[in-house]
Protein backbone atom coordinates (compact mmCIF):
# COMPACT_ATOMS: atom_id res chain seq x y z
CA UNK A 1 6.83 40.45 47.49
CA UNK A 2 4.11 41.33 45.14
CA UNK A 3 1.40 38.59 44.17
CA UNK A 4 3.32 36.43 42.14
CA UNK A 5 2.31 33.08 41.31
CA UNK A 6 3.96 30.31 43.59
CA UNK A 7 4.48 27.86 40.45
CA UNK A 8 5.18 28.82 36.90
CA UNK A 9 3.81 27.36 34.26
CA UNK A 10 7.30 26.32 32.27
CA UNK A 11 6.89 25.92 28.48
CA UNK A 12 5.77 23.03 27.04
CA UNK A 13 8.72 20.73 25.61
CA UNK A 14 8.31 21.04 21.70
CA UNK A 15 12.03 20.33 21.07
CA UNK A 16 11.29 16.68 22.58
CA UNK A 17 9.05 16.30 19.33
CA UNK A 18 12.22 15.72 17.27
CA UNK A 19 12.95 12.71 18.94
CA UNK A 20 9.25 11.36 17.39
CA UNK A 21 11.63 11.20 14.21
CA UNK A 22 13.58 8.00 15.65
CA UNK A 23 11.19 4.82 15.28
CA UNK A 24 10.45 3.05 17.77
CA UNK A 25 12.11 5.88 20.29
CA UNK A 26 9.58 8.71 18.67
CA UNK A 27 6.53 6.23 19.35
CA UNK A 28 7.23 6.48 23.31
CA UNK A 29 8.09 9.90 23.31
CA UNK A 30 5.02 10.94 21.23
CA UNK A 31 3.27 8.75 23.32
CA UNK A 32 4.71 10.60 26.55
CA UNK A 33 4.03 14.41 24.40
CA UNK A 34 0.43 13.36 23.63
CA UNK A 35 -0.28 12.01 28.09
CA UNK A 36 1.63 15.48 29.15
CA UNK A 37 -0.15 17.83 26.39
CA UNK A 38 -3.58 16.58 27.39
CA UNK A 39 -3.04 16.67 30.80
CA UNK A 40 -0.60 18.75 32.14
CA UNK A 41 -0.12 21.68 29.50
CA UNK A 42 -3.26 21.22 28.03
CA UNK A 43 -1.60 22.25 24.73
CA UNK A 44 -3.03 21.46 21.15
CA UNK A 45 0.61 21.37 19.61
CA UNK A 46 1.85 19.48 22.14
CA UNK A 47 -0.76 16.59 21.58
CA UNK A 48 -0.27 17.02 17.55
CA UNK A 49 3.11 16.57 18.52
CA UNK A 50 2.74 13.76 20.28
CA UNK A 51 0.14 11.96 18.00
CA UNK A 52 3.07 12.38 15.02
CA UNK A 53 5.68 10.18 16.68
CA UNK A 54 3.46 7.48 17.21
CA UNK A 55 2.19 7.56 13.42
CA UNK A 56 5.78 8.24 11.97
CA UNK A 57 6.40 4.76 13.78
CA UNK A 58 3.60 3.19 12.71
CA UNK A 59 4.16 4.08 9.24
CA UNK A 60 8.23 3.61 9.43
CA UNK A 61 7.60 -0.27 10.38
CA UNK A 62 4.45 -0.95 8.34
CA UNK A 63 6.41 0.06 5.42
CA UNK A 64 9.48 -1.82 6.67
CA UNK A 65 6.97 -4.93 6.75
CA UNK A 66 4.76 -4.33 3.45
CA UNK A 67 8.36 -4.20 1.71
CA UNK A 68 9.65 -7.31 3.31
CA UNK A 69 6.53 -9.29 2.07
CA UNK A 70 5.93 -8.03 -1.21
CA UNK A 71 8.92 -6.15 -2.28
CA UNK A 72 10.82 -8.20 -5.19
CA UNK A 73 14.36 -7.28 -4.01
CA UNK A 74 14.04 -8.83 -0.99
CA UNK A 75 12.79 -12.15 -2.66
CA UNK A 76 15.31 -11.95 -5.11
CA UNK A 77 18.30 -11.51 -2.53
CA UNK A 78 16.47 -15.39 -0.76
CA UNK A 79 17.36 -16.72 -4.33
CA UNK A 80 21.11 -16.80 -3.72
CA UNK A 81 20.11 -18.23 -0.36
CA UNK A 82 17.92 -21.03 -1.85
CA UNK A 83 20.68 -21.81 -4.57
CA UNK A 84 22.74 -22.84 -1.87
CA UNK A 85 21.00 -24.41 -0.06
CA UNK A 86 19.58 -26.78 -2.91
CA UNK A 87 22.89 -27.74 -3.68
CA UNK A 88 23.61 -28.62 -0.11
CA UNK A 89 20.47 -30.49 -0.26
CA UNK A 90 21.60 -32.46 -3.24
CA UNK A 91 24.83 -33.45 -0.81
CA UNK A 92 22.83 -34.60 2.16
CA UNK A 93 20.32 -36.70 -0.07
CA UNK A 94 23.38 -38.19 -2.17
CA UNK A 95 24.74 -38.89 1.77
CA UNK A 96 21.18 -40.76 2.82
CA UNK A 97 21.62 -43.30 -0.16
CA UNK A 98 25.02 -44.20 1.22
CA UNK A 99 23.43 -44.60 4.23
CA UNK A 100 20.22 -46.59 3.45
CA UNK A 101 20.77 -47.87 0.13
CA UNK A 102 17.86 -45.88 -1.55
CA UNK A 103 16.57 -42.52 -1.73
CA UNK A 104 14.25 -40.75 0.27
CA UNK A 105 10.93 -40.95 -0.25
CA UNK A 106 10.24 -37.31 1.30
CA UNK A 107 12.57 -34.71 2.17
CA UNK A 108 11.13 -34.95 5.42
CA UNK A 109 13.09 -38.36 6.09
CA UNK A 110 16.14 -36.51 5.80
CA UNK A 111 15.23 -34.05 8.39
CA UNK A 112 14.79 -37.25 10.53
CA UNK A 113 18.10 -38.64 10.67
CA UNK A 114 19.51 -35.13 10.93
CA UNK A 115 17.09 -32.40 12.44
CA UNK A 116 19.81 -29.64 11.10
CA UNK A 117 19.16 -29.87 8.07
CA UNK A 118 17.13 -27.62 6.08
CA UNK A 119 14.56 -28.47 3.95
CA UNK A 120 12.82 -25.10 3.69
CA UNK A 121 12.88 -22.41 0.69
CA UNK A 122 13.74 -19.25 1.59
CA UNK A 123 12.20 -17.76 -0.81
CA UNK A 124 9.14 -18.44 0.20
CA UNK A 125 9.31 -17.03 4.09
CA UNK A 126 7.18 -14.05 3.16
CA UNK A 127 4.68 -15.94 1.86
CA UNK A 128 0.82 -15.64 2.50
CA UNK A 129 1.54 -19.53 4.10
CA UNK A 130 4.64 -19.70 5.76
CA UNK A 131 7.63 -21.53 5.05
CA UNK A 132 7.25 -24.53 2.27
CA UNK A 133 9.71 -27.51 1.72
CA UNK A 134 11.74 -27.52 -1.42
CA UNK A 135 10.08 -29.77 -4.58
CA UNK A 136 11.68 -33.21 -4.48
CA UNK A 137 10.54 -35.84 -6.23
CA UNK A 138 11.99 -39.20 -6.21
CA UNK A 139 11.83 -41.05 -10.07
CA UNK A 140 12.56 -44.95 -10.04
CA UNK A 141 16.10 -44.71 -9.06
CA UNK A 142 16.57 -41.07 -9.06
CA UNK A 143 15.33 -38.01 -7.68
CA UNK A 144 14.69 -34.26 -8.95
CA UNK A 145 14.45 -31.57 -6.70
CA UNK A 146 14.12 -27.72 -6.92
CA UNK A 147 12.56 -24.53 -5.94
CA UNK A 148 9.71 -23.00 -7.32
CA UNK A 149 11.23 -20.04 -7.51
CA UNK A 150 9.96 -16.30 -6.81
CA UNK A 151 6.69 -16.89 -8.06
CA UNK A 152 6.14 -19.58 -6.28
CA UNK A 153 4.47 -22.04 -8.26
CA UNK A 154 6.27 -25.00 -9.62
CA UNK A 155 7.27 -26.34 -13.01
CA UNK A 156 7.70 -22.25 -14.06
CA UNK A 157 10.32 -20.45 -15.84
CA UNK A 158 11.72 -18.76 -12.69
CA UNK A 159 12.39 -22.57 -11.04
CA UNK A 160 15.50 -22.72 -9.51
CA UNK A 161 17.49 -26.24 -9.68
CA UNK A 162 21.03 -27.54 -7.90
CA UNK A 163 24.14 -26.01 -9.64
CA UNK A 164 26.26 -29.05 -9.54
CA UNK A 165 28.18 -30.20 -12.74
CA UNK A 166 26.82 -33.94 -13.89
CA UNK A 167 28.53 -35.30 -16.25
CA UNK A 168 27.96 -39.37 -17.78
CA UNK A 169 30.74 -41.13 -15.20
CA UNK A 170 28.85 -38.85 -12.37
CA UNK A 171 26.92 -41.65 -9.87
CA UNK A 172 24.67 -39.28 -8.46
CA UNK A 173 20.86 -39.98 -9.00
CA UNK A 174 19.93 -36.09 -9.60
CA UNK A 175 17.79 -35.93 -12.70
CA UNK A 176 19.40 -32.30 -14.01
CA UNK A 177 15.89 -30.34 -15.44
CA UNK A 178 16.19 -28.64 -18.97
């Protein structure tokens, strides 16, 4: 046997580096790429490599979340969400009169007698403050309530009201907005 060397040094895994193209999955393997570049193979590529899946994740879910919060469709998809959940409102408020001979005061007193129900837009779950409470207002012996809508501020064009038909025998105390 001539003087061969005892170990050989194998090649360095590029191929793994495709795997950095899966988020999430590419951030560990990059991760593991850049520790086994630097220290084992001692490889420039290796450790670009490496340093790629863990950005390509990075920017795959800050994109994700930058289009979640300020992207229109997906505040415009919460408006079907919010429609129906209005009118539902409109039902369980109608159903606290029968129960206590007046209307709320807050939507908040609903949420007491009945902690499931919801008295949160959706629409406004990306916003800069969290979730907000739907507009309800209670008038003398009737109430309005609504959503401000995508743009978030109330008494707007883009205000979103209950879709329920009203008509002069109804005994409902929703004021209907024009």
């Amino acid at each position: 046997m001539e003087n061969q060397p005892i170990f050989r040094k194998s090649k360095p895994p590029y191929l793994l580096g495709l795997l950095c193209l899966i988020p999430l999955i590419g951030a560990f393997v990059g991760l593991g790429l850049l520790i086994v570049g630097i220290f084992q193979y001692k490889d420039k590529w290796l450790i670009i490599i490496g340093s790629f899946g863990i950005l390509f994740t990075v920017m795959i879910y800050s994109s994700v979340f930058l289009f979640l919060k300020y992207g229109k469709l997906p505040k415009e998809g919460f408006t079907n969400v919010s429609q129906m959940q209005l009118n539902r409102l409109v039902k369980d408020v109608e159903f606290y009169k029968l129960q206590n001979g007046q209307y709320p005061d807050s939507l908040q007193q609903l949420k007491e007698d009945d902690k499931l129900i919801s008295i949160d837009d959706p629409i406004d779950a990306f916003g800069s403050k969290g979730w907000k409470p739907f507009n309800y207002k209670k008038v003398g012996e009737k109430y309005l309530i609504f959503s401000s809508g995508i743009d978030g501020i109330p008494y707007t064009k883009d205000d979103l009201f209950p879709t329920i038909e009203i008509n002069d025998s109804s005994k409902i105390g929703f004021l209907k907005s024009n």
